[in-house]
Protein backbone atom coordinates (compact mmCIF):
# COMPACT_ATOMS: atom_id res chain seq x y z
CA UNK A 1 -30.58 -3.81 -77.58
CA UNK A 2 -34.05 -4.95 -76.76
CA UNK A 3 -37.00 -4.36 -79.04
CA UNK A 4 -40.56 -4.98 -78.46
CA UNK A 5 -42.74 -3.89 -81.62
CA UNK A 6 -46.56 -4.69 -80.86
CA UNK A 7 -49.10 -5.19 -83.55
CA UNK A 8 -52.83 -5.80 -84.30
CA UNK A 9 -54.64 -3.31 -82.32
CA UNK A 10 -57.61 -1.03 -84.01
CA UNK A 11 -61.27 0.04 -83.30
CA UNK A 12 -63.62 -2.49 -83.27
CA UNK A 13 -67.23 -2.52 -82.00
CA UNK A 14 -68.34 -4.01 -78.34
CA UNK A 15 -67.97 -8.08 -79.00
CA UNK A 16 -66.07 -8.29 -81.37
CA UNK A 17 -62.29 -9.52 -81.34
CA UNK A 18 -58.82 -8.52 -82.07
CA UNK A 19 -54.94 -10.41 -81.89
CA UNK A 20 -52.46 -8.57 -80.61
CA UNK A 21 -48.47 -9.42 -81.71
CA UNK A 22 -45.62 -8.67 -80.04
CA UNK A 23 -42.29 -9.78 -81.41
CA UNK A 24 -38.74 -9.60 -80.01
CA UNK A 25 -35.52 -8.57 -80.70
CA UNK A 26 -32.14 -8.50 -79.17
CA UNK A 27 -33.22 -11.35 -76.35
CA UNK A 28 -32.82 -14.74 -75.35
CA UNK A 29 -36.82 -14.90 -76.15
CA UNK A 30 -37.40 -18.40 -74.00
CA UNK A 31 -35.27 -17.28 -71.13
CA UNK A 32 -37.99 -14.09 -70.54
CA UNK A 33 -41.55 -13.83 -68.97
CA UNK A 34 -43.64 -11.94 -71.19
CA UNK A 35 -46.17 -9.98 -70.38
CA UNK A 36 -49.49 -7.45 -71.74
CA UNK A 37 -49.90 -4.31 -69.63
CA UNK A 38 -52.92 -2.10 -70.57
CA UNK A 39 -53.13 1.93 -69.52
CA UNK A 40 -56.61 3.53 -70.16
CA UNK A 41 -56.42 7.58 -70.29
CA UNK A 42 -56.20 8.73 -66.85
CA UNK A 43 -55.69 5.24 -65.29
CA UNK A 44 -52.69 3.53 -63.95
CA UNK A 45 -51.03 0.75 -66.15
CA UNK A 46 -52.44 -2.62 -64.98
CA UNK A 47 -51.29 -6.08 -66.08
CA UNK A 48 -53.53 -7.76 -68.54
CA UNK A 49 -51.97 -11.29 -68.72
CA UNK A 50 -48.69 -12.50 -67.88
CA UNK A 51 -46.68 -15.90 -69.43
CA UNK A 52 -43.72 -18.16 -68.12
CA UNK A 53 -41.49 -20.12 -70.37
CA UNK A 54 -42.94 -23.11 -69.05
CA UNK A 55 -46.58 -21.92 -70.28
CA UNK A 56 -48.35 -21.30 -67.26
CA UNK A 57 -50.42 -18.01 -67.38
CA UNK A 58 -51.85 -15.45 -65.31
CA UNK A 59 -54.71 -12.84 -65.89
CA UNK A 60 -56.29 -10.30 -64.64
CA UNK A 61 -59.76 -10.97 -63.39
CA UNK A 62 -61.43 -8.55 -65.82
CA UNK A 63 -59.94 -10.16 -68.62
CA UNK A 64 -60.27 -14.13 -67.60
CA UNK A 65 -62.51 -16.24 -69.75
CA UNK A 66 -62.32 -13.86 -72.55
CA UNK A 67 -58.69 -12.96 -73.42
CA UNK A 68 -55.67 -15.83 -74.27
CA UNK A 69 -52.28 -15.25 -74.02
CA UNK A 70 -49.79 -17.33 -75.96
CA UNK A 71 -46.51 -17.56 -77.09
CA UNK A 72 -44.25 -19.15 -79.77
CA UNK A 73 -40.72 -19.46 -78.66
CA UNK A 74 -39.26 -20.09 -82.82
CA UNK A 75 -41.04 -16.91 -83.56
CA UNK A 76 -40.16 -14.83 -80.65
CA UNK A 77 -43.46 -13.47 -80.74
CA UNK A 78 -46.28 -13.33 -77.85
CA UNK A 79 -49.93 -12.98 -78.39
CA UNK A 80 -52.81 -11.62 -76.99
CA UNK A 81 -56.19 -12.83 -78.10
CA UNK A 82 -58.94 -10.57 -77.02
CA UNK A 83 -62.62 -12.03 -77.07
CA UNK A 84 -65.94 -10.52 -76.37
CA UNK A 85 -64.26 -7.09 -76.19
CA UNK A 86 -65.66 -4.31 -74.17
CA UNK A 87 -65.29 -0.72 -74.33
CA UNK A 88 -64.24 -0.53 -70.64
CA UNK A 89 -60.89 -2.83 -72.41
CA UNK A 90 -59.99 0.50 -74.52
CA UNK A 91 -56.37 1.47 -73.61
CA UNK A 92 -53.28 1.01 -75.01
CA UNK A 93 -51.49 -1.89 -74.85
CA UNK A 94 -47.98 -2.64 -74.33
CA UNK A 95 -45.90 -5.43 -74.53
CA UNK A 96 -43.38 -6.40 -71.05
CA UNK A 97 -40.45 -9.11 -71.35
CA UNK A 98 -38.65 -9.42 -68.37
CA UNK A 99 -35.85 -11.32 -66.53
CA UNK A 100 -33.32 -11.16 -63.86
CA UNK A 101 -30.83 -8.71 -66.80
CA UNK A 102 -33.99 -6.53 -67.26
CA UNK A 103 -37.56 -5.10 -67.61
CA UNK A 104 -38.14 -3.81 -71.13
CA UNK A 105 -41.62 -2.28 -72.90
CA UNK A 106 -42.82 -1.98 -76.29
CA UNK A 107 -43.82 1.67 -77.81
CA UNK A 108 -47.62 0.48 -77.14
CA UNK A 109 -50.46 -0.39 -79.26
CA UNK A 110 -54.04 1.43 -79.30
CA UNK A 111 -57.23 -0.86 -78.64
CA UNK A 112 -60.80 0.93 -78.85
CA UNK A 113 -63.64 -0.53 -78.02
CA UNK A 114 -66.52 1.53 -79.17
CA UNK A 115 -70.53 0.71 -77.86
């Protein structure tokens, strides 16, 4: 069965930065397009930044310039590096892998960004 278990969120303060892990179980990790979704309270969930085997990457435009996504295939793990955080980017985050078998999300990951 398919297990994403997300790590590294917290409170920090406005600027500051935080690396989000996601690791993988029970998939072919490099045959999957990974993704970080964010849901603020009272907000729909919204992708944050998407990645394809290959490497290419995709963000939202509230998020480009200051977060990275990466991934290490050997590790079956997916990062999110978060820069120049903001309190508007407090939500929790959860981790998406994907493919044509099926769409799968991690338990989620808090991320507060006080002012």
């Amino acid at each position: 069965q398919v297990q994403l278990v997300e790590s590294g969120g917290g409170l920090v303060q406005a600027g500051g930065s935080l690396r989000l892990s996601c690791a993988a179980s029970g998939i072919i990790f490099s045959m999957n397009t990974m993704g970080w979704y964010r849901q603020a309270p009272g907000k729909q969930r919204e992708l944050v930044a998407g990645i394809i085997n290959g490497g290419s990457t995709n963000y939202a435009d509230s998020v480009k310039g200051r977060f990275t996504i990466s991934r290490d295939n050997a590790k079956n793990t997916v990062y999110l590096q978060m820069n120049s955080l903001k309190p508007e980017d407090t939500a929790i985050y959860y981790c998406n892998a994907r493919n044509w078998l099926h769409d799968s999300w991690g338990q989620g990951t808090q991320v507060t960004v006080s002012s």
